[in-house]
N, C-alpha and C. Protein backbone atom coordinates (compact mmCIF):
# COMPACT_ATOMS: atom_id res chain seq x y z
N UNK A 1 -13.21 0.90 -29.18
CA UNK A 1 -12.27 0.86 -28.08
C UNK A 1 -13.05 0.58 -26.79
N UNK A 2 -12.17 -0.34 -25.84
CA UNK A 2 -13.14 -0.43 -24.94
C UNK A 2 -12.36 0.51 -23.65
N UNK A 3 -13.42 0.53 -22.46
CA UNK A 3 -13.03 1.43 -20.97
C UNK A 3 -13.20 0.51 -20.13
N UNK A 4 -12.18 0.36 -19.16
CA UNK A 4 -12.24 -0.26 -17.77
C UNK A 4 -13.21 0.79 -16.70
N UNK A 5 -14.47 0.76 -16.74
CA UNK A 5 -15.12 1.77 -15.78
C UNK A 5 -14.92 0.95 -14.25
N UNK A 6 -14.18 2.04 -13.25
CA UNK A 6 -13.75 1.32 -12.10
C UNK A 6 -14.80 1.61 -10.47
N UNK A 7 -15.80 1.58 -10.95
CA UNK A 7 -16.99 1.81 -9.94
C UNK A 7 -18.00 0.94 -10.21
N UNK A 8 -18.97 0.82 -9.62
CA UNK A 8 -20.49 -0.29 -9.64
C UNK A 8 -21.39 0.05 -9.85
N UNK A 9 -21.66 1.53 -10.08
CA UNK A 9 -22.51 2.43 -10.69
C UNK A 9 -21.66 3.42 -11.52
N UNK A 10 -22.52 3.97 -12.91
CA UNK A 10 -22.34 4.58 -13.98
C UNK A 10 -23.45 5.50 -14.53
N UNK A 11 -23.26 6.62 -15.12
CA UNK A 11 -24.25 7.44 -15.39
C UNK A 11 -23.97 8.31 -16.00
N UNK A 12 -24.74 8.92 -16.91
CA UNK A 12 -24.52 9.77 -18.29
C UNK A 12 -24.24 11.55 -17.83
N UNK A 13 -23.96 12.02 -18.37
CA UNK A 13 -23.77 13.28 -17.93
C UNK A 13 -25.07 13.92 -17.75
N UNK A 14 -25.75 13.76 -18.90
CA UNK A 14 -26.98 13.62 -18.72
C UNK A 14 -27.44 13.63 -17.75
N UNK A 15 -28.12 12.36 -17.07
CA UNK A 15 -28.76 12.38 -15.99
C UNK A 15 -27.50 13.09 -14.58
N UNK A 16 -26.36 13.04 -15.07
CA UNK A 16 -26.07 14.04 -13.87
C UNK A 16 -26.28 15.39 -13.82
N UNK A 17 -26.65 16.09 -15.00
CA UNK A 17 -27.26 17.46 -15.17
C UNK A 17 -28.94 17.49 -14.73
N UNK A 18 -29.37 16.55 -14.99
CA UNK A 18 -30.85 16.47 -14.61
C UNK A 18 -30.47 16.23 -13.47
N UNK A 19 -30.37 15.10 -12.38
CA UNK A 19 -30.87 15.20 -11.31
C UNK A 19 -28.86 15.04 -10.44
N UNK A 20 -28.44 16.21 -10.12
CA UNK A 20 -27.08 15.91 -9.93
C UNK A 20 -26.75 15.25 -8.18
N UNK A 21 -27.64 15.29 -7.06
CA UNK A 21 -27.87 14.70 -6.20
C UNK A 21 -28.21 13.42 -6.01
N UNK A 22 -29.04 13.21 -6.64
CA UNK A 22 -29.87 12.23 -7.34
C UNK A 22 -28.67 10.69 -8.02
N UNK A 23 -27.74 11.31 -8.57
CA UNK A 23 -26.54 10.62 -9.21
C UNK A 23 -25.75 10.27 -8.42
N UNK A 24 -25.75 11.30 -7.40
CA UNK A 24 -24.32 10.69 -6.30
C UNK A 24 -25.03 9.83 -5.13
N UNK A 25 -26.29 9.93 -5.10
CA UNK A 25 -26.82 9.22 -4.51
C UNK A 25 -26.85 7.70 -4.57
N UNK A 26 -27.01 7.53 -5.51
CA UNK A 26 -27.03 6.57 -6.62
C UNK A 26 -26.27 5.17 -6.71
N UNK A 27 -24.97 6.16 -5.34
CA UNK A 27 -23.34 5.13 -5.80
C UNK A 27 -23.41 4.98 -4.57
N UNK A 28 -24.43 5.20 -3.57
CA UNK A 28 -24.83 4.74 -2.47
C UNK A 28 -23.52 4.53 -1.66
N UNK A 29 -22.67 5.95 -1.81
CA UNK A 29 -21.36 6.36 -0.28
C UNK A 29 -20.19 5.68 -1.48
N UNK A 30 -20.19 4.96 -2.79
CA UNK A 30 -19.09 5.09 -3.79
C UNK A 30 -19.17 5.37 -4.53
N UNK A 31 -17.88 5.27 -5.47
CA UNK A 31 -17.63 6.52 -6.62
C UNK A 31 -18.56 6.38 -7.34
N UNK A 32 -19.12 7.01 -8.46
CA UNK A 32 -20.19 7.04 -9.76
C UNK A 32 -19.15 7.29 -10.81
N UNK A 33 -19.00 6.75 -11.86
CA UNK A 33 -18.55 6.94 -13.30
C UNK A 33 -19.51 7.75 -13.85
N UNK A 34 -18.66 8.53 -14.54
CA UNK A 34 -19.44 9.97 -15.36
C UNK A 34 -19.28 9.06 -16.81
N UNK A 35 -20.20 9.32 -17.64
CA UNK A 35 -19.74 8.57 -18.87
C UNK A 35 -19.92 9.78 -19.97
N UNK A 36 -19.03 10.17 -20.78
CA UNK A 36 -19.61 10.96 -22.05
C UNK A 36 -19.25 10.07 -23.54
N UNK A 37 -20.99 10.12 -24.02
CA UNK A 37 -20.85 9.52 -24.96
C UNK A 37 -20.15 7.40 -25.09
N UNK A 38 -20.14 7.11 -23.89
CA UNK A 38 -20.29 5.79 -23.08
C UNK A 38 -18.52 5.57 -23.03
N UNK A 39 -18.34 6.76 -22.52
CA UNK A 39 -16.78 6.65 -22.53
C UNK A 39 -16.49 7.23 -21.06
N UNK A 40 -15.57 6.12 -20.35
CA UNK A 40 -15.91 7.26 -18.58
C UNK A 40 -15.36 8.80 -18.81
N UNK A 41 -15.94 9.79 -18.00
CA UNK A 41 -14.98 11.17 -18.24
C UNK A 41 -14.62 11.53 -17.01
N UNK A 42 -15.06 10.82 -16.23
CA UNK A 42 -14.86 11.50 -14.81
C UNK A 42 -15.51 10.83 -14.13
N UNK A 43 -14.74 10.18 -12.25
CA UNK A 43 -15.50 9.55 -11.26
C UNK A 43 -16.26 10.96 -10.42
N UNK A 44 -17.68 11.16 -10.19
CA UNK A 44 -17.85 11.56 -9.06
C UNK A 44 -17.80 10.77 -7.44
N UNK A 45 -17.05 11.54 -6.61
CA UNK A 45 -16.67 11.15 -5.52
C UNK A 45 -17.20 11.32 -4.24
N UNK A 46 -18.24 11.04 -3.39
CA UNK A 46 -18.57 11.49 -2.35
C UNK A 46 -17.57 11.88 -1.68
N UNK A 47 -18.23 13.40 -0.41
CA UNK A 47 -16.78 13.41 0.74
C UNK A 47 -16.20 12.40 1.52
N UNK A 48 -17.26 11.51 1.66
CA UNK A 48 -16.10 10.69 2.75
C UNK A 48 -15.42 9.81 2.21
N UNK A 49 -15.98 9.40 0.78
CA UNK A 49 -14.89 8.65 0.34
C UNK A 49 -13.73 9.42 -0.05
N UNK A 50 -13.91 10.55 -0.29
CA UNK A 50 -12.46 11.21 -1.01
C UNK A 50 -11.82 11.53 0.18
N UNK A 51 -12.19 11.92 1.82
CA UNK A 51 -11.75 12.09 2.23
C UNK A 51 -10.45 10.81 3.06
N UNK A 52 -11.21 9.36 2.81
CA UNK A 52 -10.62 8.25 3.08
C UNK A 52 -9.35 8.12 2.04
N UNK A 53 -9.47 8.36 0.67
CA UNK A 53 -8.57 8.25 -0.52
C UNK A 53 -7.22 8.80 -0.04
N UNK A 54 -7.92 10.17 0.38
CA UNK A 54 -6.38 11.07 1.12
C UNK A 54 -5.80 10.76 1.68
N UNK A 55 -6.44 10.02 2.94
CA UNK A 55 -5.82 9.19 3.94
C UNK A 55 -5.23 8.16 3.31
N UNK A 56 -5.67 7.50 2.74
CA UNK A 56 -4.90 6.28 2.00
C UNK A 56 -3.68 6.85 0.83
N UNK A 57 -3.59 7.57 0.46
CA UNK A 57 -2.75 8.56 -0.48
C UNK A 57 -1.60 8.78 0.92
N UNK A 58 -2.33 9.76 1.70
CA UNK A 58 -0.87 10.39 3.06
C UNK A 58 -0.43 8.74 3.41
N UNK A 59 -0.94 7.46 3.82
CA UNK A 59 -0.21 6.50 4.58
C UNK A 59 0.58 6.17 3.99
N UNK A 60 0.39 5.97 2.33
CA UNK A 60 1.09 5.33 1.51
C UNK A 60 2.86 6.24 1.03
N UNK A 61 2.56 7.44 1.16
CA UNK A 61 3.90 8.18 1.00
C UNK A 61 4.52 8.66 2.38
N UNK A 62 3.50 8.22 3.28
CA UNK A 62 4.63 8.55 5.06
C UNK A 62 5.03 6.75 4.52
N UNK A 63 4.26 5.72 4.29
CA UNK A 63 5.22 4.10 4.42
C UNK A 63 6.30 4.20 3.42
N UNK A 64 6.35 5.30 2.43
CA UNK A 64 7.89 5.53 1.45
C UNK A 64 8.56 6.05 2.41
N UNK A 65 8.31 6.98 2.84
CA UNK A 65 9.38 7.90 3.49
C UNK A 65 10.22 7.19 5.04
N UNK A 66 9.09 6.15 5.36
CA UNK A 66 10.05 5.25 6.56
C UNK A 66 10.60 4.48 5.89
N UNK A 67 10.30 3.40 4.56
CA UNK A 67 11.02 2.91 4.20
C UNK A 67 12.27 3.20 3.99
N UNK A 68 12.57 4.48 3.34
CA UNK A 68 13.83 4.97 2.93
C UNK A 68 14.41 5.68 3.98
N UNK A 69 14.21 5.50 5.17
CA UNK A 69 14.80 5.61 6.30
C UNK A 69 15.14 4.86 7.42
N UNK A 70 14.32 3.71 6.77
CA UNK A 70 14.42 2.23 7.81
C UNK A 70 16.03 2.42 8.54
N UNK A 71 16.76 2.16 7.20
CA UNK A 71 18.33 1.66 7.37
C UNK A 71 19.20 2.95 7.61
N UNK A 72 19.21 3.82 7.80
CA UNK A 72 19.49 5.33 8.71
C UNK A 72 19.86 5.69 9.69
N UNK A 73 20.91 6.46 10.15
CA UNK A 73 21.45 6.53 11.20
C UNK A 73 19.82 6.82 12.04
N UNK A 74 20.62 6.32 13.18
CA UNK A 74 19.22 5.97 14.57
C UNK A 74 19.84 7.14 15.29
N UNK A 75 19.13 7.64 16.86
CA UNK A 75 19.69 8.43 17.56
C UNK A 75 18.41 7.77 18.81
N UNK A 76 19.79 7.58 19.95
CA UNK A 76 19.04 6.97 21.05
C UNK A 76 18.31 8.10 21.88
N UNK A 77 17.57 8.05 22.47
CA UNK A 77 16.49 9.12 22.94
C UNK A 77 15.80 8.31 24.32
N UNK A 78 15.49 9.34 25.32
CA UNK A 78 15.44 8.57 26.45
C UNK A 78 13.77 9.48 26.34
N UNK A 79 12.74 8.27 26.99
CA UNK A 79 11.01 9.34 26.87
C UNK A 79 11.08 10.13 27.81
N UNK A 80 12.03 10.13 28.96
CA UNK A 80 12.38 11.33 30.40
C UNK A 80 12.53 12.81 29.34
N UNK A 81 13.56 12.41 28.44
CA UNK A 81 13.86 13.67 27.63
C UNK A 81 12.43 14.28 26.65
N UNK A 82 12.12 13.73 26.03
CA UNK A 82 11.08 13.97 25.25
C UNK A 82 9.72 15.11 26.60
């Protein structure tokens, strides 16, 4: 069977037990594929990328939630009031 591994670096559990810094280093600020047994099991994720993911995760369900409000009653509002 084959795996779509979706990162540019890959690495055995293995060497992520031996040197586990060392591995995330590795993916130089992107994800690392964990492989067990040459099968992915898990991306490790640096923080800032996971913290960007989130962000890209929150934009994508606030752009649902205007969508489905695009066409919605409006209410006129003056910025004096605000």
């Amino acid at each position: 069977m084959t795996f779509q591994i979706l990162s540019k670096t890959a690495a055995s559990i293995t060497d992520l037990k031996r040197n586990p810094m060392g591995t995330v280093l590795e993916g130089q600020g992107d994800a690392v594929a964990i492989l067990n047994r040459n099968e992915p099991a898990f991306y490790c994720v640096p923080p800032a990328l996971y913290a960007r993911l989130l962000e890209l995760a929150e934009d994508a369900e606030l752009a649902q939630i205007a969508e489905t409000r695009k066409n919605g009653d409006t209410v006129e509002v003056s910025l004096d009031d605000l």
